[in-house]
Protein backbone atom coordinates (compact mmCIF):
# COMPACT_ATOMS: atom_id res chain seq x y z
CA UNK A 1 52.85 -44.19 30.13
CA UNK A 2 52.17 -45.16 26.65
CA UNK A 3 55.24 -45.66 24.72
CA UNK A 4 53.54 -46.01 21.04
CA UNK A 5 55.46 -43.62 18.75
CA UNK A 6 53.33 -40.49 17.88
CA UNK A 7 53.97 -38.00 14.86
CA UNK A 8 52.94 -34.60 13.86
CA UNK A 9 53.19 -34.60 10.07
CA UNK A 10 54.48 -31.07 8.38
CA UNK A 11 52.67 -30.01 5.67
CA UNK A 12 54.24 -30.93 2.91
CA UNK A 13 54.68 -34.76 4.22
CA UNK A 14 51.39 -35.02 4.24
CA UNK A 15 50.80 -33.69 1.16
CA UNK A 16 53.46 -36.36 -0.48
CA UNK A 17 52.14 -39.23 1.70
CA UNK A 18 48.66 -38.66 -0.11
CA UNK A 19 49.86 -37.94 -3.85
CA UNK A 20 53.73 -38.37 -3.86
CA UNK A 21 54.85 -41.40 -1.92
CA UNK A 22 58.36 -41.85 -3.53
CA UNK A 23 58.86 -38.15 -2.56
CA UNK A 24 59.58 -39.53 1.45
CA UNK A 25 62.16 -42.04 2.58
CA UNK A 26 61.68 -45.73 3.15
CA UNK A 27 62.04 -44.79 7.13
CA UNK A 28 59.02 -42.04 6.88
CA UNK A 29 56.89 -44.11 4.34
CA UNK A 30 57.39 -46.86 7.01
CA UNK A 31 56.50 -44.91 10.00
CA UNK A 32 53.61 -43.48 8.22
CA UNK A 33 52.60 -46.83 6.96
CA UNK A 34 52.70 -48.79 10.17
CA UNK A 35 48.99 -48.16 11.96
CA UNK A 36 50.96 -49.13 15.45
CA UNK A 37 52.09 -45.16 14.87
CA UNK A 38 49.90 -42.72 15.93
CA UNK A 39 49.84 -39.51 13.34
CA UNK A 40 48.64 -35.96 13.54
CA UNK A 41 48.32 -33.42 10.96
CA UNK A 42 48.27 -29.97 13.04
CA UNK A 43 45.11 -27.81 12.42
CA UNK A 44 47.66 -25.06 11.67
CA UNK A 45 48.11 -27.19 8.02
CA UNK A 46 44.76 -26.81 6.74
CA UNK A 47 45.05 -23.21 7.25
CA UNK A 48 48.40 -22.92 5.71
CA UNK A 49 47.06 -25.32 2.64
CA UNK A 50 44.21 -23.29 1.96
CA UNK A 51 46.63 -19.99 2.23
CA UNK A 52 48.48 -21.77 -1.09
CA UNK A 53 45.31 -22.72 -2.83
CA UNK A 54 43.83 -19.37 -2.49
CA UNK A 55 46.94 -18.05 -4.22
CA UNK A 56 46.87 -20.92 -6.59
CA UNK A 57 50.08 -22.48 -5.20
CA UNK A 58 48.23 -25.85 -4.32
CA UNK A 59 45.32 -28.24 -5.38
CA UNK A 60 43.69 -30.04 -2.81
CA UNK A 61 41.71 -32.73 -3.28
CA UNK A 62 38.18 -32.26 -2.35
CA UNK A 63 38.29 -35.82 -0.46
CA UNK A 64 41.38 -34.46 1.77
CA UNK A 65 39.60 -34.93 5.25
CA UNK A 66 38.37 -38.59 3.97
CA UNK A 67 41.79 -39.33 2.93
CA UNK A 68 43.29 -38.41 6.52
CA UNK A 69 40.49 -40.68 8.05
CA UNK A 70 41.58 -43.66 5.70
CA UNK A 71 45.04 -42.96 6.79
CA UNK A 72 44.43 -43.19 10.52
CA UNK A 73 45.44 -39.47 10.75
CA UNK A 74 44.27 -37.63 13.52
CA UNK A 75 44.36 -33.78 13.56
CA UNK A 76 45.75 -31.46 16.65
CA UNK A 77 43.61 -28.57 17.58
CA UNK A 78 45.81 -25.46 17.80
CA UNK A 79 45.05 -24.24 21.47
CA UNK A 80 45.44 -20.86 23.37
CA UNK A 81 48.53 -22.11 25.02
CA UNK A 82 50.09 -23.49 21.72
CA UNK A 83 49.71 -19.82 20.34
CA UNK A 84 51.19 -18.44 23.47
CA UNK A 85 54.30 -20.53 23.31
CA UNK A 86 55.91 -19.54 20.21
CA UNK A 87 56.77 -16.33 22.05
CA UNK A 88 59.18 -18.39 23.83
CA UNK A 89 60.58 -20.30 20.38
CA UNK A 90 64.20 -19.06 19.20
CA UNK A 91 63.66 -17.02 16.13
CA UNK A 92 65.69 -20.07 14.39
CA UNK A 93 63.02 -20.14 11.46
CA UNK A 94 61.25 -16.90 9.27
CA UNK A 95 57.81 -19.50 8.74
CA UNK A 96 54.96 -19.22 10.89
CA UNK A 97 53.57 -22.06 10.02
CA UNK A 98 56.88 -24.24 10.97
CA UNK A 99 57.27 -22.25 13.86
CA UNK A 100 54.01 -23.49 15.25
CA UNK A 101 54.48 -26.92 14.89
CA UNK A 102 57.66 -26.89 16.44
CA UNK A 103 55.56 -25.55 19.14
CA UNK A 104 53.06 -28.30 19.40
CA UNK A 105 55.50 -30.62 18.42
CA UNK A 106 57.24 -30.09 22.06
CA UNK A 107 54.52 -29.23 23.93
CA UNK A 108 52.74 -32.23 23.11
CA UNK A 109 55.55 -35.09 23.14
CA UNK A 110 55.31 -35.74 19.49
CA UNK A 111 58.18 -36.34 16.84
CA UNK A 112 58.11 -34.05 13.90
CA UNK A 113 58.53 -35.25 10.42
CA UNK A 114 59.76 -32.73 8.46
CA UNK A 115 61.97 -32.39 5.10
CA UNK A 116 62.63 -29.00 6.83
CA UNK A 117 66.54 -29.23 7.95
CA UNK A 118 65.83 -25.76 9.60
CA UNK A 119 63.47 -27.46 11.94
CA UNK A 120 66.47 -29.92 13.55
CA UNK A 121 67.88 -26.21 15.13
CA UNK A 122 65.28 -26.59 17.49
CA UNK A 123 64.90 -28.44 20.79
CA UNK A 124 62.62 -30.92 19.38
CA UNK A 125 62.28 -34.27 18.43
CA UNK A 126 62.47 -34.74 14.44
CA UNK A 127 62.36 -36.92 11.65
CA UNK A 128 64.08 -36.29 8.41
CA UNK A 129 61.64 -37.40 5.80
């Protein structure tokens, strides 16, 4: 079993990682910063960034999916079963978006970093960033 440390980046620690640093602790800018990690950004995301753009809530960078490549960031494909699941999530938290990576969070064995305190109500592995 590999035991290297993998992550599945909410939204908005992405976002800081690529324009905001400072915004994230020492313990997340180290975990992100360390290419030993392994880091995913959830499909899910670029849905929910483009929601926030389209209502002019966000500005993404046109070199966004370059940027994740630079970074060594990977992204995980929403699947059927992933969708499925968050029938069986504890209606803990009203976002959709948070809900579902909760939900692949678990399912796939991967430690959340979130800001999101909400999140920690869950049975799931999670980093405070």
């Amino acid at each position: 079993m590999d035991s290297t440390p993998q992550y599945l980046l909410d939204t908005h620690i992405l976002l800081w990682w690529l324009s905001a640093p400072d915004k994230l602790n020492k313990k997340a800018r180290d975990v992100i910063s360390n290419r030993n990690n392994v880091l995913y950004v959830s499909s899910i995301s670029f849905w929910e960034m483009a929601i926030k753009q389209g209502l002019g809530r966000l500005n993404l960078p046109a070199s966004l999916l370059e940027s994740l490549a630079h970074e060594n960031i990977l992204t995980l494909d929403l699947t059927p079963e992933d969708g499925l699941a968050v029938a069986d999530l504890p209606a803990i938290h009203n976002d959709s978006f948070d809900r579902m990576l909760v939900v692949q969070a678990k399912r796939h064995d991967l430690i959340l970093m979130t800001r999101d305190k909400i999140i920690k109500r869950y049975p799931v592995d999670v980093l405070i960033a």
